[in-house]
Structure formats: C-alpha cells, structure tokens
C-alpha atoms as a PDB file:
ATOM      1  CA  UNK A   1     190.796 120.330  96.513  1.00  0.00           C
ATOM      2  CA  UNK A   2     188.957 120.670  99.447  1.00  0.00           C
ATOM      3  CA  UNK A   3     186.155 121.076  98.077  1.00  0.00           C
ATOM      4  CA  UNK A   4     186.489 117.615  96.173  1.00  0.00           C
ATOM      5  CA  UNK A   5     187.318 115.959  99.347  1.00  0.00           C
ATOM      6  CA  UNK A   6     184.044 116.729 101.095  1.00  0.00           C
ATOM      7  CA  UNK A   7     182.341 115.274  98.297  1.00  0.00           C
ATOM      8  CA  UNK A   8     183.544 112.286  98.477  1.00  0.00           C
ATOM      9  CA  UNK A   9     183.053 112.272 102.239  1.00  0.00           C
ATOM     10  CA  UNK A  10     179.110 113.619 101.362  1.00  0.00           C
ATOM     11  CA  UNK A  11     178.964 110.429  98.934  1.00  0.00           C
ATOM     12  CA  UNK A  12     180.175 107.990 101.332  1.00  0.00           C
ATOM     13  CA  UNK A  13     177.991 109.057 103.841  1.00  0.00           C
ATOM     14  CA  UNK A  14     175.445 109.013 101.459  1.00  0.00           C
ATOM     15  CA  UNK A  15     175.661 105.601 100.784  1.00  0.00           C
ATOM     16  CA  UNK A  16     176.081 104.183 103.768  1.00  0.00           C
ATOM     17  CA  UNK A  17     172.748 106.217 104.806  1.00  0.00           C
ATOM     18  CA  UNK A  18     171.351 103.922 101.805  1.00  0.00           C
ATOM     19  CA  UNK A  19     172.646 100.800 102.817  1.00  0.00           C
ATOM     20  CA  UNK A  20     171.343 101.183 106.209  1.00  0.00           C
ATOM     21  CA  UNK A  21     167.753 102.223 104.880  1.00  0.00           C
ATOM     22  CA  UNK A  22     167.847  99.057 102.394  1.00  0.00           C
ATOM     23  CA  UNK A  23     168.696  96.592 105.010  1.00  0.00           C
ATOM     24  CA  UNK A  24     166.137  97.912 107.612  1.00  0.00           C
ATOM     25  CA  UNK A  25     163.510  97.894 104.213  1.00  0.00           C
ATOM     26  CA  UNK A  26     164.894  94.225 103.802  1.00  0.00           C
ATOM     27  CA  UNK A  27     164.480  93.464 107.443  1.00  0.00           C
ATOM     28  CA  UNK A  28     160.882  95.048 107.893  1.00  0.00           C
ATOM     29  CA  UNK A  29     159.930  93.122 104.522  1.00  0.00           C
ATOM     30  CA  UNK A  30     161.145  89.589 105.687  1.00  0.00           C
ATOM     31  CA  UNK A  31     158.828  90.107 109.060  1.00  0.00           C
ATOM     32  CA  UNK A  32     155.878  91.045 107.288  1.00  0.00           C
ATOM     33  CA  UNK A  33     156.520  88.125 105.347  1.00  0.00           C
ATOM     34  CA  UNK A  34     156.971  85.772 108.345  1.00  0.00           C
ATOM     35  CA  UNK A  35     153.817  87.509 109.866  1.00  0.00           C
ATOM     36  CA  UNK A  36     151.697  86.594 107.156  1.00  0.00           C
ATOM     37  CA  UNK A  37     152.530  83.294 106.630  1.00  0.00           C
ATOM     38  CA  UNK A  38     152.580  82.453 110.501  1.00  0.00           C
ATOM     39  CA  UNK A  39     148.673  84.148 110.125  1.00  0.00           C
ATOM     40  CA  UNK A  40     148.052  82.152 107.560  1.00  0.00           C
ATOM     41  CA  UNK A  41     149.485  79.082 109.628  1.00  0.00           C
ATOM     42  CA  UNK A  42     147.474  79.767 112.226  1.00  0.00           C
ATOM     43  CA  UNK A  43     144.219  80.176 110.931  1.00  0.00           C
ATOM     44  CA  UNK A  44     144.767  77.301 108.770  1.00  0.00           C
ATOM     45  CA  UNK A  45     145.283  74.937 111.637  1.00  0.00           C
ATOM     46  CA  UNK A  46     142.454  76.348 113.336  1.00  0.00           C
ATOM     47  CA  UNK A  47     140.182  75.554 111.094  1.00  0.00           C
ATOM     48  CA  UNK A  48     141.632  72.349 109.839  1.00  0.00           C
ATOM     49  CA  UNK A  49     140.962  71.442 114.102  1.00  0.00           C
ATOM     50  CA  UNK A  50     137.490  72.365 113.846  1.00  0.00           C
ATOM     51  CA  UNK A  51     136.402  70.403 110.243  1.00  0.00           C
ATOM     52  CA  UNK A  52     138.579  67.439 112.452  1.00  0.00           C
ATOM     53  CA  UNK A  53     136.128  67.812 114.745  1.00  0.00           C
ATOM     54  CA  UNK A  54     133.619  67.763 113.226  1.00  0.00           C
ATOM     55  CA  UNK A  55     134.127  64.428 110.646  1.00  0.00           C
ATOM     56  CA  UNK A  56     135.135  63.116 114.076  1.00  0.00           C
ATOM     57  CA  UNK A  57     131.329  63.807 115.227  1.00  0.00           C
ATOM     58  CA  UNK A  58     129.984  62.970 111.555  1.00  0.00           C
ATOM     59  CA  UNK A  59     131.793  59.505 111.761  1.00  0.00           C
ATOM     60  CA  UNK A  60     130.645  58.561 115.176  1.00  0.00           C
ATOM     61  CA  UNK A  61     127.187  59.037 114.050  1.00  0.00           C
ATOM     62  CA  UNK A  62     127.009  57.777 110.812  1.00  0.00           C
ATOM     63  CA  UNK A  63     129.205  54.554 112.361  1.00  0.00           C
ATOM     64  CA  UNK A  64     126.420  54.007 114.709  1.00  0.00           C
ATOM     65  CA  UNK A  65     123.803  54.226 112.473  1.00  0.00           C
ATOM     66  CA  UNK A  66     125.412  51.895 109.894  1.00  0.00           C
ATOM     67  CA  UNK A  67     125.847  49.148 113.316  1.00  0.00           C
ATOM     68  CA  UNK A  68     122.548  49.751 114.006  1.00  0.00           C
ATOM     69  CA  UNK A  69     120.734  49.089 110.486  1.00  0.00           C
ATOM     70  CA  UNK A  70     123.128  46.044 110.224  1.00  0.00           C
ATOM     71  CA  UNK A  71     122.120  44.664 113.841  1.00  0.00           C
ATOM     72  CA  UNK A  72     126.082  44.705 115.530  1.00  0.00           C
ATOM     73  CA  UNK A  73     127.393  48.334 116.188  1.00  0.00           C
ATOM     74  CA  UNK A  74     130.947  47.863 115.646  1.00  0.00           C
ATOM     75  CA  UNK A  75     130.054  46.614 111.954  1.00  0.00           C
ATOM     76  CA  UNK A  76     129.198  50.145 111.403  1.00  0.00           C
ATOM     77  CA  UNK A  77     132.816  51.726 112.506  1.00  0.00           C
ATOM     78  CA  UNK A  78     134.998  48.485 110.706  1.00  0.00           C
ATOM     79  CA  UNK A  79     133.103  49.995 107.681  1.00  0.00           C
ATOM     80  CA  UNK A  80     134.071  53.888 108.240  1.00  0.00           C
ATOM     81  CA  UNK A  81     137.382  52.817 109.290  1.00  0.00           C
ATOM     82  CA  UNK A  82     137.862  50.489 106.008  1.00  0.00           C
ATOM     83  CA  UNK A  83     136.564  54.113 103.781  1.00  0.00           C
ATOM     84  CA  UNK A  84     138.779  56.376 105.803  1.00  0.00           C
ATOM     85  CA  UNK A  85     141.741  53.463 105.069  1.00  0.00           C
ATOM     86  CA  UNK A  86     140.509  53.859 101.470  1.00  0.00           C
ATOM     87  CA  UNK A  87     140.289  57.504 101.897  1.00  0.00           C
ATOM     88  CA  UNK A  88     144.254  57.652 103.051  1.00  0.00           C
ATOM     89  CA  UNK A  89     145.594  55.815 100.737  1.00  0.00           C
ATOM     90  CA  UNK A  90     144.198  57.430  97.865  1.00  0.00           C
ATOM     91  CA  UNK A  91     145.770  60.706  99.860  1.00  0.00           C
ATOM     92  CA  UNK A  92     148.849  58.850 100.655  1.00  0.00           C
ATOM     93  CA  UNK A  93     149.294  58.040  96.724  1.00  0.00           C
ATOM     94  CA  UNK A  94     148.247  61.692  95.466  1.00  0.00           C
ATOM     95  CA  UNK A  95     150.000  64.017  98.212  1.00  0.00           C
ATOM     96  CA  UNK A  96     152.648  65.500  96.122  1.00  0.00           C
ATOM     97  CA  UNK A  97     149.742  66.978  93.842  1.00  0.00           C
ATOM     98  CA  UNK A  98     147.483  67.120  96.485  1.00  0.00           C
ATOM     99  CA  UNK A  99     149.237  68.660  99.486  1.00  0.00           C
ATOM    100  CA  UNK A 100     153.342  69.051  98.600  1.00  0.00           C
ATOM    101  CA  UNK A 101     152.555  71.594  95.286  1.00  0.00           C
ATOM    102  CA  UNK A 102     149.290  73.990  96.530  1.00  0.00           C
ATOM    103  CA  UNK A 103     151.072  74.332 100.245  1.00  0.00           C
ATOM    104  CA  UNK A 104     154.523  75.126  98.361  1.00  0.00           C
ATOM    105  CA  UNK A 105     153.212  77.557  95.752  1.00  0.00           C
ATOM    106  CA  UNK A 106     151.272  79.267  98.539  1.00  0.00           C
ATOM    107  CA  UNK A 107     153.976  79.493 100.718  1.00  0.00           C
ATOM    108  CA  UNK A 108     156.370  80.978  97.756  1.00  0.00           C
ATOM    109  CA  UNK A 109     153.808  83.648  97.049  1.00  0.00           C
ATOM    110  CA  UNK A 110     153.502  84.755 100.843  1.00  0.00           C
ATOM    111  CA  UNK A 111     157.067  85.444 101.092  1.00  0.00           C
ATOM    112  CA  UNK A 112     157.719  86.830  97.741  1.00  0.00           C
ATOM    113  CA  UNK A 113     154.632  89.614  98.313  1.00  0.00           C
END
C-alpha cells in the first residue's frame, strides 16, 4: 500500500516537474518571438528612414531641375508634390493589399516560428 502511495506522490511530482518545464518552454518561445519581430521592427524602420531620406534628396533635386527647365522654381515642386498626391492616393486606395495583408502575414509567421 505503501508502495502505491509513493507512486502516486512520484507521478504528481512528475507532472508538476512537466508543467513547470512547458511553461518556462512557452515563456522562452514567446520572447524569442517578441525578439524577432522587434528585430525585424527595427531594421525595418531603419531602413524605411534611410530610402525617406533619400526620395527626400531625389525630390529636392529633381523639383529644382523641373523649376529650372520651366523658368519658375517652385513650378518644379507643385509638380512633385501633385505626383506624390497622386502617388498617396493610389496608396491610400490599395493599403489593405498593399500594406494591411504582407505586414499581417509577416507578423503571423514571426510569432508562430
């Protein structure tokens, strides 16, 4: 009988020896998760500051150039201003497909890894 009873006491300390393991496993898990993704986060806006940047540059010059061909320089930045307007609306219409679904899915399959 005794014998029966520290089995049960084996088993029970057994599993909560398992539980314990599969919650730290679950904790460890979620922060790797969160690590990647905030990586991901972070490099992502990195970059997307340095393109920024760099259309910023890109615009300036190519608004100046366009002002100068047509003789008044702020001609040339109405008409980047008027494709960038063009340029966010046809964002603006198309940013579930665009933006919402790709940055979702990516997201999912970072934290499901």
């Amino acid at each position: 009988m005794e014998d029966q009873r520290y089995n049960i006491d084996a088993l029970l300390s057994d599993a909560g020896d398992y539980l314990e393991t599969r919650t730290n496993l679950w904790k460890l898990k979620a922060i790797e998760s969160l690590a990647d993704v905030s990586g991901e986060l972070a490099s992502g806006l990195g970059m997307i500051g340095i393109v920024a940047f760099v259309v910023m540059l890109f615009s300036i010059g190519f608004a100046l150039l366009i002002g100068d061909l047509l003789g008044k320089s702020y001609y040339g930045f109405f008409i980047i201003g008027g494709a960038y307007f063009i340029f966010g609306l046809i964002c603006f219409i198309r940013r579930g497909r665009w933006l919402k679904e790709p940055f979702s899915n990516l997201l999912i399959r970072k934290i499901l890894k």
